[in-house]
C-alpha atoms as a PDB file:
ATOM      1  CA  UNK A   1     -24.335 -64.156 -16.938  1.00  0.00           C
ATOM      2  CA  UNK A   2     -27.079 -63.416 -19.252  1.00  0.00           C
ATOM      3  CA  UNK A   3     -29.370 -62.169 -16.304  1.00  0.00           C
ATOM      4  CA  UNK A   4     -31.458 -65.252 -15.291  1.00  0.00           C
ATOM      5  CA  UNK A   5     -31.840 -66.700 -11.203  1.00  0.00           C
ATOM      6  CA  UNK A   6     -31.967 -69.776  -9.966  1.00  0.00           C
ATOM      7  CA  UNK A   7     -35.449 -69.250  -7.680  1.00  0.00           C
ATOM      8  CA  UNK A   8     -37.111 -72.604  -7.204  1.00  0.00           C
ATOM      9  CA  UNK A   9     -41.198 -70.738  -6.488  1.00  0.00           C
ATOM     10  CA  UNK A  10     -40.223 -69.503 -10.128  1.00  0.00           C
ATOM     11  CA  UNK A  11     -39.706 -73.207 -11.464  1.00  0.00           C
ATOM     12  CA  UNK A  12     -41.703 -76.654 -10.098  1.00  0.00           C
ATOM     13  CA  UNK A  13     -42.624 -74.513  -6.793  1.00  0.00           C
ATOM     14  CA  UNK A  14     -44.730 -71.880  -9.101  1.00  0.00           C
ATOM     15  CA  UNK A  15     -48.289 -71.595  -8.167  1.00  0.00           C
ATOM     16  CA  UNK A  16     -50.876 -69.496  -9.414  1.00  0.00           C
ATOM     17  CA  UNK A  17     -51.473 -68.214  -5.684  1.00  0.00           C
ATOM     18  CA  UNK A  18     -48.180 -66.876  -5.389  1.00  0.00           C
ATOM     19  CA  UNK A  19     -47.965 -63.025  -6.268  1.00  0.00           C
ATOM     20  CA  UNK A  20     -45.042 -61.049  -6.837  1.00  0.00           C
ATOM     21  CA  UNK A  21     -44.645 -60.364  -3.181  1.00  0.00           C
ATOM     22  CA  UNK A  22     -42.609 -63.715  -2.714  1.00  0.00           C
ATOM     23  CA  UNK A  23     -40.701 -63.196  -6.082  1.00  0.00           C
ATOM     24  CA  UNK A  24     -39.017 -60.286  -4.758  1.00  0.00           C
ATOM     25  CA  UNK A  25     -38.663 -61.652  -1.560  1.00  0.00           C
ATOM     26  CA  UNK A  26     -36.794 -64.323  -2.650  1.00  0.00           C
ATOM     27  CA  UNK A  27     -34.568 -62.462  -5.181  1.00  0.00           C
ATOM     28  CA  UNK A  28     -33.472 -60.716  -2.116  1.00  0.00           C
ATOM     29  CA  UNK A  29     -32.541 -63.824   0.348  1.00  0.00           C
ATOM     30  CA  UNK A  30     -30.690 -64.419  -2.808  1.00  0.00           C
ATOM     31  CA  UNK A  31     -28.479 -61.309  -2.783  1.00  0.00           C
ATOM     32  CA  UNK A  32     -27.938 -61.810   0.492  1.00  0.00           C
ATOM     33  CA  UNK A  33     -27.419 -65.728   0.789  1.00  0.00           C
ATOM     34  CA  UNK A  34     -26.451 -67.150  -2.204  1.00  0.00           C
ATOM     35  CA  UNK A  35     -26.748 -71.052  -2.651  1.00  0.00           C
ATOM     36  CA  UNK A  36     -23.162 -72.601  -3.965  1.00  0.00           C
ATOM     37  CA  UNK A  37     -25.541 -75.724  -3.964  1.00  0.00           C
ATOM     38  CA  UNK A  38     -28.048 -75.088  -6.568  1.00  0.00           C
ATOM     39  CA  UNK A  39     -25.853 -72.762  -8.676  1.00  0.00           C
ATOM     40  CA  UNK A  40     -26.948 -70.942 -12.251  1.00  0.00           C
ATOM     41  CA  UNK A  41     -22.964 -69.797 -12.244  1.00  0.00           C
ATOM     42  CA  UNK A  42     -21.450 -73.216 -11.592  1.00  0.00           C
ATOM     43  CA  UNK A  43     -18.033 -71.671 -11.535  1.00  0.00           C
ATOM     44  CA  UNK A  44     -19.162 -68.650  -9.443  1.00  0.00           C
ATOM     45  CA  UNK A  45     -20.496 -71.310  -7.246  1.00  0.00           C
ATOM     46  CA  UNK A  46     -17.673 -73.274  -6.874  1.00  0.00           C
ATOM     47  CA  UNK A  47     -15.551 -70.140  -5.815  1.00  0.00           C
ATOM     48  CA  UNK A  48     -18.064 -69.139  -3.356  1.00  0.00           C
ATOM     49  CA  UNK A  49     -17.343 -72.704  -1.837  1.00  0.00           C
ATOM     50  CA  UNK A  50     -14.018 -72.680  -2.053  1.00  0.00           C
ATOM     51  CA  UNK A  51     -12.719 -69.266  -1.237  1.00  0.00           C
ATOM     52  CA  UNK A  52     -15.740 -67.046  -0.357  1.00  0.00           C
ATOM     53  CA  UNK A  53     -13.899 -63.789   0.140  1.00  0.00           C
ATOM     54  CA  UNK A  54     -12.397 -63.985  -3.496  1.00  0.00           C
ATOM     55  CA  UNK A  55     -16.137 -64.459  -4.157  1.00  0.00           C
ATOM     56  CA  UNK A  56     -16.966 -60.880  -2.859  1.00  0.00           C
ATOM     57  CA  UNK A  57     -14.150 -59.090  -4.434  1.00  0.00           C
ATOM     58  CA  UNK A  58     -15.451 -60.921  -7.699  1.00  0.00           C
ATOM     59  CA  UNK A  59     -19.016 -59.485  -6.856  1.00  0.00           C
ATOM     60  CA  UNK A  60     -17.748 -56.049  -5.766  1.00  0.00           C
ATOM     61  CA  UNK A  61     -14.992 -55.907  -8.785  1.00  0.00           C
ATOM     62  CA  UNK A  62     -17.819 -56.680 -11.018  1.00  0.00           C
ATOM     63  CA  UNK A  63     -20.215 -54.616  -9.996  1.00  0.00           C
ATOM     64  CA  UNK A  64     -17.349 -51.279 -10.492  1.00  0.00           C
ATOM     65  CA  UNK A  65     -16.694 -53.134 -14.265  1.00  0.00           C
ATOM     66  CA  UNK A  66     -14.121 -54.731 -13.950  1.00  0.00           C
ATOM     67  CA  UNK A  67     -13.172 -57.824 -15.798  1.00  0.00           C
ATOM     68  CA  UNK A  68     -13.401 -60.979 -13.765  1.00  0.00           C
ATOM     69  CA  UNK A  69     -12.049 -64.636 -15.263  1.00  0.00           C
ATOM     70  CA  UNK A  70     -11.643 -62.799 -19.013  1.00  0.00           C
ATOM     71  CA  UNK A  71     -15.557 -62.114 -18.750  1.00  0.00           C
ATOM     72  CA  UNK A  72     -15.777 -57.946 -18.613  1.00  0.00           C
ATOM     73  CA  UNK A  73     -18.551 -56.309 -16.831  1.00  0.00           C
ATOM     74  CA  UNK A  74     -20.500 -53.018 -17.678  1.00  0.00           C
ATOM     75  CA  UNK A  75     -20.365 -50.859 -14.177  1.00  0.00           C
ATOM     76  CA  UNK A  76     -23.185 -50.432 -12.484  1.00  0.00           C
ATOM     77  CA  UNK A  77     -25.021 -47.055 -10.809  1.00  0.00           C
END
C-alpha cells in the first residue's frame, strides 16, 4: 500500500555481490507471479488464494483508480 515489496535478495538474501541486475529481475517475476505465501498485502494475498480472478480485476480496477475494499487508488499512465 505504501509502495514497499516483499523481495527476499532485498532482505536476509542481500549480498554485497548482488547488483541491481537481480533487483529488477526479481521485481518483475513478481509482477508476473505473485506469492499469496509470503504476502506484504495479507488481504490481497488471501484473495489471490481464494478467488484469483477477483484478484486481477482488483489489480486492473486499481491500476484505472478505482476504489478497491474502501482504499481509493490514484490512476496510473
Amino acid at each position: 500500500m505504501e509502495g514497499n515489496v516483499c523481495l527476499n535478495i532485498l532482505r536476509k538474501e542481500w549480498k554485497p555481490i548482488l547488483g541491481v541486475n537481480p533487483v529488477i529481475m526479481g521485481l518483475i517475476f513478481l509482477f508476473i507471479e505473485p506469492n499469496p505465501e509470503d504476502p506484504l498485502n495479507h488481504d490481497a494475498a488471501k484473495v489471490l488464494r481464494e478467488n484469483p480472478n477477483l484478484f486481477k480485476q482488483n489489480v486492473y480496477r486499481s491500476m484505472q483508480g478505482y476504489t478497491i475494499d474502501g482504499r481509493s487508488y490514484p490512476k496510473q499512465i
